[in-house]
C-alpha atoms as a PDB file:
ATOM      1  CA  UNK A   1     -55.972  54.351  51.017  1.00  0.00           C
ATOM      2  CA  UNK A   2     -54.103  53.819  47.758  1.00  0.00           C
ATOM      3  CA  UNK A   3     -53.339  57.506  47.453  1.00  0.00           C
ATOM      4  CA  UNK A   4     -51.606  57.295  50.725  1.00  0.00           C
ATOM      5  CA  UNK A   5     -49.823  54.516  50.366  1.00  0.00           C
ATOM      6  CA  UNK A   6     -48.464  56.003  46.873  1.00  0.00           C
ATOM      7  CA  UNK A   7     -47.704  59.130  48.390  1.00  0.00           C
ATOM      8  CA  UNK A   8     -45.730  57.701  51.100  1.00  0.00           C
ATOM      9  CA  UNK A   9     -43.710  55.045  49.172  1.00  0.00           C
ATOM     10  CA  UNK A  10     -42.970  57.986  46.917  1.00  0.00           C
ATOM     11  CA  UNK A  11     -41.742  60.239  50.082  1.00  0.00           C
ATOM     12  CA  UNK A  12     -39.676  56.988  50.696  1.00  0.00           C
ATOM     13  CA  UNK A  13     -37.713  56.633  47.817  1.00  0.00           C
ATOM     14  CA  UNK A  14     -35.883  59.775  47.819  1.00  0.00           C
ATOM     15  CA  UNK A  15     -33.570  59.132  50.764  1.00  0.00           C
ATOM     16  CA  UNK A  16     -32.468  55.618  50.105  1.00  0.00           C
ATOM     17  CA  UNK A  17     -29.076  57.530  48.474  1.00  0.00           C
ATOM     18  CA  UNK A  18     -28.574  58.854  52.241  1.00  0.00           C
ATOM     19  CA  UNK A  19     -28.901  55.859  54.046  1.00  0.00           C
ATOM     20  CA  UNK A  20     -25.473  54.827  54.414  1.00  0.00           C
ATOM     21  CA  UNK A  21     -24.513  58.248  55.641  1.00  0.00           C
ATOM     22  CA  UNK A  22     -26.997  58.693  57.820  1.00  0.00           C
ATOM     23  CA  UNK A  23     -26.506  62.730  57.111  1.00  0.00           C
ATOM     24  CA  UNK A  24     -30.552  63.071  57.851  1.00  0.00           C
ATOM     25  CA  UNK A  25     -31.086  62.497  61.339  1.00  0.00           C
ATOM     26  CA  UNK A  26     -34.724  63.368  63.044  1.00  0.00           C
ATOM     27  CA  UNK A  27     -34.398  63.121  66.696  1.00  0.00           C
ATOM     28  CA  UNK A  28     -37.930  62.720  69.121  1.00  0.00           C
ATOM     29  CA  UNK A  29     -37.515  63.259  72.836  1.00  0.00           C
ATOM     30  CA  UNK A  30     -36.051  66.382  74.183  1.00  0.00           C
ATOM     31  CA  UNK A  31     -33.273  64.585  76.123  1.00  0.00           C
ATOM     32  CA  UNK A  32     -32.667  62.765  72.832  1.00  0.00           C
ATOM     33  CA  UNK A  33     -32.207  65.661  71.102  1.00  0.00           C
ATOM     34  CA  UNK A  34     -30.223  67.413  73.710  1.00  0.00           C
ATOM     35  CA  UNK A  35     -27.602  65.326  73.937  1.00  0.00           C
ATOM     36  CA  UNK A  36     -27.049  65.377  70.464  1.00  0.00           C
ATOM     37  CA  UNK A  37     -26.398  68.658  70.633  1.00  0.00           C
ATOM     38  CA  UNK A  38     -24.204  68.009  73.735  1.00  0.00           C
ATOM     39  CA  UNK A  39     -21.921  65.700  71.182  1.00  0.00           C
ATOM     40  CA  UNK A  40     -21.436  68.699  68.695  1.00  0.00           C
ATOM     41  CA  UNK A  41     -23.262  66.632  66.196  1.00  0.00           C
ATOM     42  CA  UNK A  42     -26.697  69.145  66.087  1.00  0.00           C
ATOM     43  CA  UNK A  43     -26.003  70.039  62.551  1.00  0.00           C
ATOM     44  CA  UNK A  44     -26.700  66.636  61.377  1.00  0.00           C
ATOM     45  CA  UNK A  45     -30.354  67.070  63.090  1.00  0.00           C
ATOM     46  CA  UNK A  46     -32.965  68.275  59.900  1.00  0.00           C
ATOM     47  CA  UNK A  47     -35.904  67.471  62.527  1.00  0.00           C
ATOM     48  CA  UNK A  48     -37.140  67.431  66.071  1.00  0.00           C
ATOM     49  CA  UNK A  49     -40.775  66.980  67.976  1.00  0.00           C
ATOM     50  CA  UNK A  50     -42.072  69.724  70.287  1.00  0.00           C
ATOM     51  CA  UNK A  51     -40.162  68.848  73.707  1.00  0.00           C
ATOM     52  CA  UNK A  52     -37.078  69.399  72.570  1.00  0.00           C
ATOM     53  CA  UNK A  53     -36.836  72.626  74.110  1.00  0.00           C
ATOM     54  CA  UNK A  54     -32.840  72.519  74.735  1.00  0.00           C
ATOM     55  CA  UNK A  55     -30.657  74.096  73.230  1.00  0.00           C
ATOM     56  CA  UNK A  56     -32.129  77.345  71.851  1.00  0.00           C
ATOM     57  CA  UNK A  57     -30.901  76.084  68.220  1.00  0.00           C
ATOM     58  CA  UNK A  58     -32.863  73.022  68.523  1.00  0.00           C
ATOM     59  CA  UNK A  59     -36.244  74.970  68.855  1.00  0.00           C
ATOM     60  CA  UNK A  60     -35.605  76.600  65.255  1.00  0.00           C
ATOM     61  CA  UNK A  61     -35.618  73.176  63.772  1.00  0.00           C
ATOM     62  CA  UNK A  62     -38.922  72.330  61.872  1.00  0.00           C
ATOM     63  CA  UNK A  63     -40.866  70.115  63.866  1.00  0.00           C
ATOM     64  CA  UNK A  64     -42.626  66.600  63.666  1.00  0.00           C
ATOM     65  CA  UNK A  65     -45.031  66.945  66.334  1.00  0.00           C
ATOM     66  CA  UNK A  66     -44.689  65.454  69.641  1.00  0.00           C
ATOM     67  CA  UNK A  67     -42.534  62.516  70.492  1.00  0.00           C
ATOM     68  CA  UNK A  68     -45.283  60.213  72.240  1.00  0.00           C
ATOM     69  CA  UNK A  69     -47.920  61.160  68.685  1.00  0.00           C
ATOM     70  CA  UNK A  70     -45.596  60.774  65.851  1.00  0.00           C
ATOM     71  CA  UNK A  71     -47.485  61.350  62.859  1.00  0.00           C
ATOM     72  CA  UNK A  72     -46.279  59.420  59.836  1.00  0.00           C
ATOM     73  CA  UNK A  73     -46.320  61.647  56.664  1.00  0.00           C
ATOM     74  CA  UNK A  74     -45.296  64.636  58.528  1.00  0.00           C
ATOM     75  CA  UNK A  75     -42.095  62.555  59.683  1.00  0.00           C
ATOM     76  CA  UNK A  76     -41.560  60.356  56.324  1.00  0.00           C
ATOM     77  CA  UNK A  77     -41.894  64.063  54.350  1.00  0.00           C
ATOM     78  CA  UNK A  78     -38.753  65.343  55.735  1.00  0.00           C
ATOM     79  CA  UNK A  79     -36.510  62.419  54.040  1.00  0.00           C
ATOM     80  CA  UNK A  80     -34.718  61.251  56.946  1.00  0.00           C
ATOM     81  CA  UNK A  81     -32.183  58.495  56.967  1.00  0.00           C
ATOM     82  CA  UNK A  82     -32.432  57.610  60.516  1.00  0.00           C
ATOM     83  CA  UNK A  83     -34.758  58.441  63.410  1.00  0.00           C
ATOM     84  CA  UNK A  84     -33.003  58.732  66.861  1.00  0.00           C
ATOM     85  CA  UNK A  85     -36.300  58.070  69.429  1.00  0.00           C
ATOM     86  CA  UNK A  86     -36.819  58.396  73.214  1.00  0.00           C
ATOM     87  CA  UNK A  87     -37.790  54.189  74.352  1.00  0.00           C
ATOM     88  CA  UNK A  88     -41.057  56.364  75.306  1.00  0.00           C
ATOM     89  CA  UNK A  89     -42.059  57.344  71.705  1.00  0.00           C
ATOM     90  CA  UNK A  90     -44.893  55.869  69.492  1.00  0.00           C
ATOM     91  CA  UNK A  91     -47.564  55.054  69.116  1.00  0.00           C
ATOM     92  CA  UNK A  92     -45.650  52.082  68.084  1.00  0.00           C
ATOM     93  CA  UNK A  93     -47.971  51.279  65.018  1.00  0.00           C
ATOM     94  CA  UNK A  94     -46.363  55.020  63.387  1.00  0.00           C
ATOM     95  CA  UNK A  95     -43.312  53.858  64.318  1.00  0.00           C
ATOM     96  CA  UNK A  96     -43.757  50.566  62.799  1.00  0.00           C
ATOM     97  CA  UNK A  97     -45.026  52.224  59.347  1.00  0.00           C
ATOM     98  CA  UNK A  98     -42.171  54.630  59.158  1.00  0.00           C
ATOM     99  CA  UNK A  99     -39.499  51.674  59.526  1.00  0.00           C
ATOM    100  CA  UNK A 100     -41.982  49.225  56.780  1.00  0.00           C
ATOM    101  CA  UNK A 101     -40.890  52.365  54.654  1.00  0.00           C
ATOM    102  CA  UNK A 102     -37.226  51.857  54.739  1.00  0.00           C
ATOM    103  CA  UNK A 103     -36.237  54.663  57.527  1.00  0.00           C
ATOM    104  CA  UNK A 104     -34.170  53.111  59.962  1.00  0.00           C
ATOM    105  CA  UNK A 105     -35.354  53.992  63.536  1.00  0.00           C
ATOM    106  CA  UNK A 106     -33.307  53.554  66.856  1.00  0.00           C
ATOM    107  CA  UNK A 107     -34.727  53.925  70.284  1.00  0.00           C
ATOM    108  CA  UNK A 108     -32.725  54.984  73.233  1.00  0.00           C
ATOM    109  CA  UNK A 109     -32.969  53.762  76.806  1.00  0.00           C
ATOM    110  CA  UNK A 110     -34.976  56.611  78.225  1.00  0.00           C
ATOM    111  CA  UNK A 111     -36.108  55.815  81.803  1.00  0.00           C
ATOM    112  CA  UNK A 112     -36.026  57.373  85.143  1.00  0.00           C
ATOM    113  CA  UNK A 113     -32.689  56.943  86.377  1.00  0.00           C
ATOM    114  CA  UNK A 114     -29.138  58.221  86.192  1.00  0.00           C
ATOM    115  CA  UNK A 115     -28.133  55.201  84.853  1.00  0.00           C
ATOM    116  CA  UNK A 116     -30.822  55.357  81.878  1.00  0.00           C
ATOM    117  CA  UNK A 117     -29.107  58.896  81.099  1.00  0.00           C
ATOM    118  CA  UNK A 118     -25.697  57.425  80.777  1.00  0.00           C
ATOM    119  CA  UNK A 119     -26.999  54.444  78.711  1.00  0.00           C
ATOM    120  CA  UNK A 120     -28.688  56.817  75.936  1.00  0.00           C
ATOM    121  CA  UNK A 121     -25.593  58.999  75.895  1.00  0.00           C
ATOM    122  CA  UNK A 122     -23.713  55.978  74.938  1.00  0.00           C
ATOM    123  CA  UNK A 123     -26.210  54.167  72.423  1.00  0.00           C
ATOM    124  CA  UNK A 124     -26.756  57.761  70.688  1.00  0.00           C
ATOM    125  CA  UNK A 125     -22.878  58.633  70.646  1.00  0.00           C
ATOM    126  CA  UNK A 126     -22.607  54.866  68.850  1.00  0.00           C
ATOM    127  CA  UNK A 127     -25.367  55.406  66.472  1.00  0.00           C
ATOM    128  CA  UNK A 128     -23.561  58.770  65.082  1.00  0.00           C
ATOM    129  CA  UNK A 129     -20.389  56.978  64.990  1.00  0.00           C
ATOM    130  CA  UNK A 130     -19.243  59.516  68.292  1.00  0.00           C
ATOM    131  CA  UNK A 131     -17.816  56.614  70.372  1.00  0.00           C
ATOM    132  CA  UNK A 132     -15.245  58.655  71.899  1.00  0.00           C
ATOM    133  CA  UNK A 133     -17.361  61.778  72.615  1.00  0.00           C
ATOM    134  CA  UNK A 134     -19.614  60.028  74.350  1.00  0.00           C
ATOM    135  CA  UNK A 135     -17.279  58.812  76.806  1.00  0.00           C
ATOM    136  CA  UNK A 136     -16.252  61.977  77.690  1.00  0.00           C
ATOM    137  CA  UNK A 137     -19.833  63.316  78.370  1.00  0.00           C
ATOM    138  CA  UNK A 138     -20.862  60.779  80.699  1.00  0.00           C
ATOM    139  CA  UNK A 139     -17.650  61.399  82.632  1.00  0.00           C
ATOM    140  CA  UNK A 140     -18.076  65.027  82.588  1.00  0.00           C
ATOM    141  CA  UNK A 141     -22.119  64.600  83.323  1.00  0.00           C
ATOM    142  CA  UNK A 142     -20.896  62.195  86.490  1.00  0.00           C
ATOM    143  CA  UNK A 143     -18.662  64.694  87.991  1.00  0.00           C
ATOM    144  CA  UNK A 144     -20.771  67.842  87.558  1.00  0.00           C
ATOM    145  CA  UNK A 145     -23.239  65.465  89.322  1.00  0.00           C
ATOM    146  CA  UNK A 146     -21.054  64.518  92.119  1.00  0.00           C
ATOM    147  CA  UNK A 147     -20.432  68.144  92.694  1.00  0.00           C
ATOM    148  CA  UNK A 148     -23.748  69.216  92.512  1.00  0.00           C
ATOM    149  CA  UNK A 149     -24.706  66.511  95.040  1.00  0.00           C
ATOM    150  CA  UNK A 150     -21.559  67.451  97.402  1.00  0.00           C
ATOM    151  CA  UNK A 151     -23.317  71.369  97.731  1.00  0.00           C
ATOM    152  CA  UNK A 152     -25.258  71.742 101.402  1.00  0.00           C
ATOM    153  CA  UNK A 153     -28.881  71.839 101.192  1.00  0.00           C
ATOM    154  CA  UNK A 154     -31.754  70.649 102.985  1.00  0.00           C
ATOM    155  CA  UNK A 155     -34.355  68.129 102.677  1.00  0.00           C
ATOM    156  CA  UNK A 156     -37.921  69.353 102.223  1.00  0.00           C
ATOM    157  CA  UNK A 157     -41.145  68.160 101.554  1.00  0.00           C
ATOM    158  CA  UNK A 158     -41.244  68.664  97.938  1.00  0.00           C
ATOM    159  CA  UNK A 159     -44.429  68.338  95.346  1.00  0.00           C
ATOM    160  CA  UNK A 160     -43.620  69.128  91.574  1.00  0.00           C
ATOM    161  CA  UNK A 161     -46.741  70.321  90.286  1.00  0.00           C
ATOM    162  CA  UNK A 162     -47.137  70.075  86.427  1.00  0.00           C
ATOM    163  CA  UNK A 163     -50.249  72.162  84.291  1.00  0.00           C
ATOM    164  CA  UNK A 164     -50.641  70.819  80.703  1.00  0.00           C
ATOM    165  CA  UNK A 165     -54.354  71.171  80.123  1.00  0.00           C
ATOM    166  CA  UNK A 166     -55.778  73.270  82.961  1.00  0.00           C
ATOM    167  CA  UNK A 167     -56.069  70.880  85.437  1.00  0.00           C
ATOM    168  CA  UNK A 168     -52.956  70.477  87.802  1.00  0.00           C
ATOM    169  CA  UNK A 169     -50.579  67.230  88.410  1.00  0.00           C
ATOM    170  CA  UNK A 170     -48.582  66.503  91.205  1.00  0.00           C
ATOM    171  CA  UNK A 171     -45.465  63.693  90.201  1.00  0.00           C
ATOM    172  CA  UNK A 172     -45.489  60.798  91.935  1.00  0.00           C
ATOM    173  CA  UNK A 173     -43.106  57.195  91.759  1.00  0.00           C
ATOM    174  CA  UNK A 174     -41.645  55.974  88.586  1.00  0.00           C
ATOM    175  CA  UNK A 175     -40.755  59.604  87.189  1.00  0.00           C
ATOM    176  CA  UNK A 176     -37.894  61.358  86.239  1.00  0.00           C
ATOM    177  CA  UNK A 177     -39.131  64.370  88.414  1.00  0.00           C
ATOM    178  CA  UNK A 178     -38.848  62.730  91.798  1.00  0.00           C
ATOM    179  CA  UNK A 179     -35.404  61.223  90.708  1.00  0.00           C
ATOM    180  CA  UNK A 180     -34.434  63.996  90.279  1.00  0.00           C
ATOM    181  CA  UNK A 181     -36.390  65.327  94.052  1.00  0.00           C
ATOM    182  CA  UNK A 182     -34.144  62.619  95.523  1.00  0.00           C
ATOM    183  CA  UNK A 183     -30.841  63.636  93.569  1.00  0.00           C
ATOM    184  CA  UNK A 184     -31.219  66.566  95.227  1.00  0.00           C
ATOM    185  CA  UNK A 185     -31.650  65.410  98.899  1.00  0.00           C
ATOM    186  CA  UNK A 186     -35.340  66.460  98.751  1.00  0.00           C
ATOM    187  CA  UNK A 187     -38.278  64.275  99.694  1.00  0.00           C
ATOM    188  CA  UNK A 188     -41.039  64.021  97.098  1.00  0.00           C
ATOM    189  CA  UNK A 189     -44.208  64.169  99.439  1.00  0.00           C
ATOM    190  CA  UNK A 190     -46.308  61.889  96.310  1.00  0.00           C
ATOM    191  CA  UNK A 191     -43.558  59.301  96.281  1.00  0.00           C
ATOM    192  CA  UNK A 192     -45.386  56.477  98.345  1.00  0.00           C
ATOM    193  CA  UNK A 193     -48.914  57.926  97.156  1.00  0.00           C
ATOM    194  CA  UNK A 194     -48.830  57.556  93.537  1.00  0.00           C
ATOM    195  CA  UNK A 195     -47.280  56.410  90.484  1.00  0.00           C
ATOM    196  CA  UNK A 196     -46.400  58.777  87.816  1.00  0.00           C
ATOM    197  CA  UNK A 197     -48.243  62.109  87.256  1.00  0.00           C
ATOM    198  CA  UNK A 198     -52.440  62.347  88.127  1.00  0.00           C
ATOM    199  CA  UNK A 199     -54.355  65.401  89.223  1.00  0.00           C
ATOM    200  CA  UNK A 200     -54.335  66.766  92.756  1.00  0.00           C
ATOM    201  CA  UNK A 201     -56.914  68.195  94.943  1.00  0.00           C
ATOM    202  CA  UNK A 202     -56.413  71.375  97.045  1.00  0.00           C
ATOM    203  CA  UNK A 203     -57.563  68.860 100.319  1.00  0.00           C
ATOM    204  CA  UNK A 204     -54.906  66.672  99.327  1.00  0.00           C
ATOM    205  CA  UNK A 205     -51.758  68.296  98.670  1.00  0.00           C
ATOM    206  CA  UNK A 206     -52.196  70.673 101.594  1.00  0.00           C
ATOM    207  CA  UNK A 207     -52.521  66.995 103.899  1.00  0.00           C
ATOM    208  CA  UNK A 208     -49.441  66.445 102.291  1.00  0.00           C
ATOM    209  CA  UNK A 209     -47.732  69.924 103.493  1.00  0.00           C
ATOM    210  CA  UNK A 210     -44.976  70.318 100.866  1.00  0.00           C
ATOM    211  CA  UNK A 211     -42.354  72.696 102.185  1.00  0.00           C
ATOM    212  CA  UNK A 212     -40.861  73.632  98.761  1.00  0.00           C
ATOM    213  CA  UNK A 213     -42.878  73.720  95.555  1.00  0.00           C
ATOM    214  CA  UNK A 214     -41.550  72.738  91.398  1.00  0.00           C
ATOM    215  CA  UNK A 215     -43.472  73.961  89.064  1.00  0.00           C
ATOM    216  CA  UNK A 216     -42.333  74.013  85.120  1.00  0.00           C
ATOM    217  CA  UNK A 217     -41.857  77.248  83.286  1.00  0.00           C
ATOM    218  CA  UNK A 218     -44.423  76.069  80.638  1.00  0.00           C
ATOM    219  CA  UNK A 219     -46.881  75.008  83.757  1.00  0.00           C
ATOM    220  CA  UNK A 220     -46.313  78.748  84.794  1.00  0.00           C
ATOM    221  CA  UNK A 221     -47.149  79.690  81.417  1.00  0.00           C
ATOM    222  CA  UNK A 222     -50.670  77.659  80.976  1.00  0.00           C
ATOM    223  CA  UNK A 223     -51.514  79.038  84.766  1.00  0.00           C
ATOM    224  CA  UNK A 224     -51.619  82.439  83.495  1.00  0.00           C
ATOM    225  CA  UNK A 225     -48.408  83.493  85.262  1.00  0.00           C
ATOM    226  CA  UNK A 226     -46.921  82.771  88.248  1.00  0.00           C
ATOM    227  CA  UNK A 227     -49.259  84.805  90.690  1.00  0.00           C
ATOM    228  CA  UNK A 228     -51.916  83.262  89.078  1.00  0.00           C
ATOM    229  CA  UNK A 229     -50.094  80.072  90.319  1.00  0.00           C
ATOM    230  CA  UNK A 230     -49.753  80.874  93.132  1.00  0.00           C
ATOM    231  CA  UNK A 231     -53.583  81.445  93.840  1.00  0.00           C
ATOM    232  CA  UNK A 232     -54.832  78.264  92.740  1.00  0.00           C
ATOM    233  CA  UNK A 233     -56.687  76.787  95.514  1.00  0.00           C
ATOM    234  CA  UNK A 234     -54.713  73.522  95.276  1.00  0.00           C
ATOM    235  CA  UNK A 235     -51.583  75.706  95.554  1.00  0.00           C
ATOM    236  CA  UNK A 236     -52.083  78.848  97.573  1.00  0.00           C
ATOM    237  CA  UNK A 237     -52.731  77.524 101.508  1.00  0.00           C
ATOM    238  CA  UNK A 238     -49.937  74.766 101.386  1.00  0.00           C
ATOM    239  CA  UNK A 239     -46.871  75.890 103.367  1.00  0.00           C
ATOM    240  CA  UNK A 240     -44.556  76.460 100.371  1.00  0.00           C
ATOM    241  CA  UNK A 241     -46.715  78.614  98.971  1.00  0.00           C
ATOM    242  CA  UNK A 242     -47.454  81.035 101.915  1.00  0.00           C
ATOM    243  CA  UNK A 243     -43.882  80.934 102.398  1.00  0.00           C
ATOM    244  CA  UNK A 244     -42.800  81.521  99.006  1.00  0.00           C
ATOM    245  CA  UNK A 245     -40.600  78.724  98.592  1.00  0.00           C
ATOM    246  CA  UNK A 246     -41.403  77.893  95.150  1.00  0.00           C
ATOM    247  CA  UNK A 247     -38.829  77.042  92.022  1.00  0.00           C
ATOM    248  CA  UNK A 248     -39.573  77.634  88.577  1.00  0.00           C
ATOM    249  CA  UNK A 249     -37.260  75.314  86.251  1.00  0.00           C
ATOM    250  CA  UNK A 250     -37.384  74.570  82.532  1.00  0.00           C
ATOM    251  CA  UNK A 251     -39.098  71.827  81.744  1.00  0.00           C
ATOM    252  CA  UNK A 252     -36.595  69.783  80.131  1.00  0.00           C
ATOM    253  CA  UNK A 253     -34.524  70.538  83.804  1.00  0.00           C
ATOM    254  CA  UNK A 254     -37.490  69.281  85.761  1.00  0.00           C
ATOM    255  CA  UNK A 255     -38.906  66.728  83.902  1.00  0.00           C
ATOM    256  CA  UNK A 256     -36.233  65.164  81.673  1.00  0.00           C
ATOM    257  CA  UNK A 257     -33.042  64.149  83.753  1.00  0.00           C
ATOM    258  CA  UNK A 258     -30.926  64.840  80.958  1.00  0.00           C
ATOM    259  CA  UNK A 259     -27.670  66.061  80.335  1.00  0.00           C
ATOM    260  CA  UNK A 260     -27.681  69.049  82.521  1.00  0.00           C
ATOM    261  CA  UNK A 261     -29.272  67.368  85.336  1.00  0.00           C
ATOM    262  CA  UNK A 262     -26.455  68.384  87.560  1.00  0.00           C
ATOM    263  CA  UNK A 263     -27.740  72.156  86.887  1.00  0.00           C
ATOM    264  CA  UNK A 264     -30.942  71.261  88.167  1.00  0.00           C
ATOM    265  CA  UNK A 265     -29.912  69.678  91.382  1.00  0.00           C
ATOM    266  CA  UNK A 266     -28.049  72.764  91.931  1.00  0.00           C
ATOM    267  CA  UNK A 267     -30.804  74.968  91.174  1.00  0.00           C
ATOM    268  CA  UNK A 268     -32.808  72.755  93.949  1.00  0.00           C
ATOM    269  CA  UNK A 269     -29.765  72.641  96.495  1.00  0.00           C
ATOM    270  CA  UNK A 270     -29.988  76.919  96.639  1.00  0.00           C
ATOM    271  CA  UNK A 271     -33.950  76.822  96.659  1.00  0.00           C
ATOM    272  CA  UNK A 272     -33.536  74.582  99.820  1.00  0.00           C
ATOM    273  CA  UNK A 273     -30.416  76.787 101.553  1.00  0.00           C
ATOM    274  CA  UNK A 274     -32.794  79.705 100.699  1.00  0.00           C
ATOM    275  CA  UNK A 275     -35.790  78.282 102.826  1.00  0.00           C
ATOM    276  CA  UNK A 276     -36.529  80.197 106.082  1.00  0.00           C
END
């Protein structure tokens, strides 16, 4: 215990010379980290955690494991000055322990709504001393929204179906995924059924006959590929499925509702124009 404490208090004392500067910035939470990029302000980044996905620069960044198990040393060893964290991130006894240590930590607004996204882009742009820059990307984010939302499309039964540990999930209420369903004029069958993401059963999903199918590239991925997808029993007889009306979109597009959520709403406006 001693050993630990020593070596972490002597991790700690090294940065205390960048704190005013705040030069050493370790983001968690791929939205969080993707609208720093969106500010121009990536180079002041020395760390992310594994969902930051967004922009391609941001995955070469050494990472501190995953925003929602932030381990202590492996964060506290990179010397950072300030900690830029998704509201979601923890466990919040890590996040307690890094800040006892001296490393100032902000979290963001990060909830399921436009108006969360607008809210971190302004609390991250103030942190960073981007005031100004943030302005401009929330009005640039509302209008490429606004036309995204103004494009025809039609509104379909719609499941986004998730696949992190072999088992699949089907987003329900109180996630970014069917804010986003509903950006887009779809319907998100699992809206009224469930809150947030829990397994589905073949018996159930095909009861709830979704039309169009999201799935997440990574979900894709951990299937075994997309016809591999396609075949799972929960997946195969529902009517998007035999009718092939199912979108693959990067996770951070499906799942995060951050600053190129317009892009996704588009990319689910042509899926439903292109349904038969």
């Amino acid at each position: 215990m001693k050993k630990s404490l020593l070596f972490l208090l002597g991790l700690f004392f090294v940065p205390l010379a960048f704190a005013a500067n705040k030069e050493r910035v370790i983001s968690l939470g791929g939205s969080v980290t993707e609208i720093v990029y969106e500010l121009g302000l990536g180079d002041s980044l020395i760390a992310d955690d594994l969902s930051s996905l967004y922009p391609e620069a941001a995955t070469r960044l050494p990472r501190v494991g995953y925003y929602r198990a932030v381990p202590v040393e492996g964060v506290v060893a990179m010397h950072p000055d300030l900690i830029l964290a998704s509201e979601n991130a923890g466990p919040a006894h890590a996040l307690e322990s890094i800040s006892k240590l001296g490393v100032e930590i902000v979290k963001v607004s990060d909830r399921a709504s436009l108006e969360s996204l607008y809210e971190r882009v302004q609390q991250i742009a103030k942190v960073l001393s981007a005031e100004d820059k943030g302005d401009v990307l929330i009005e640039q984010i509302r209008a490429r929204v606004a036309r995204a939302q103004a494009l025809p499309g039609k509104n379909l039964k719609t499941a986004l179906i998730v696949n992190r540990t072999g088992t699949i999930q089907a987003a329900g209420s109180h996630t970014a995924a069917s804010v986003l369903i509903s950006l887009a004029g779809l319907t998100n069958v699992l809206e009224s059924a469930q809150k947030g993401y829990k397994p589905i059963s073949a018996e159930s999903l095909v009861n709830f006959g979704p039309e169009l199918i999201i799935v997440t590239k990574g979900s894709v991925q951990a299937s075994g590929g997309l016809a591999k997808f396609l075949k799972h029993p929960a997946i195969a007889i529902t009517p998007a499925a035999i009718n092939k009306r199912v979108v693959v979109m990067d996770d951070l597009l499906a799942l995060g509702l951050g600053p190129r959520v317009a892009q996704a709403i588009e990319q689910l406006k042509l899926a439903s124009n292109a349904a038969q």
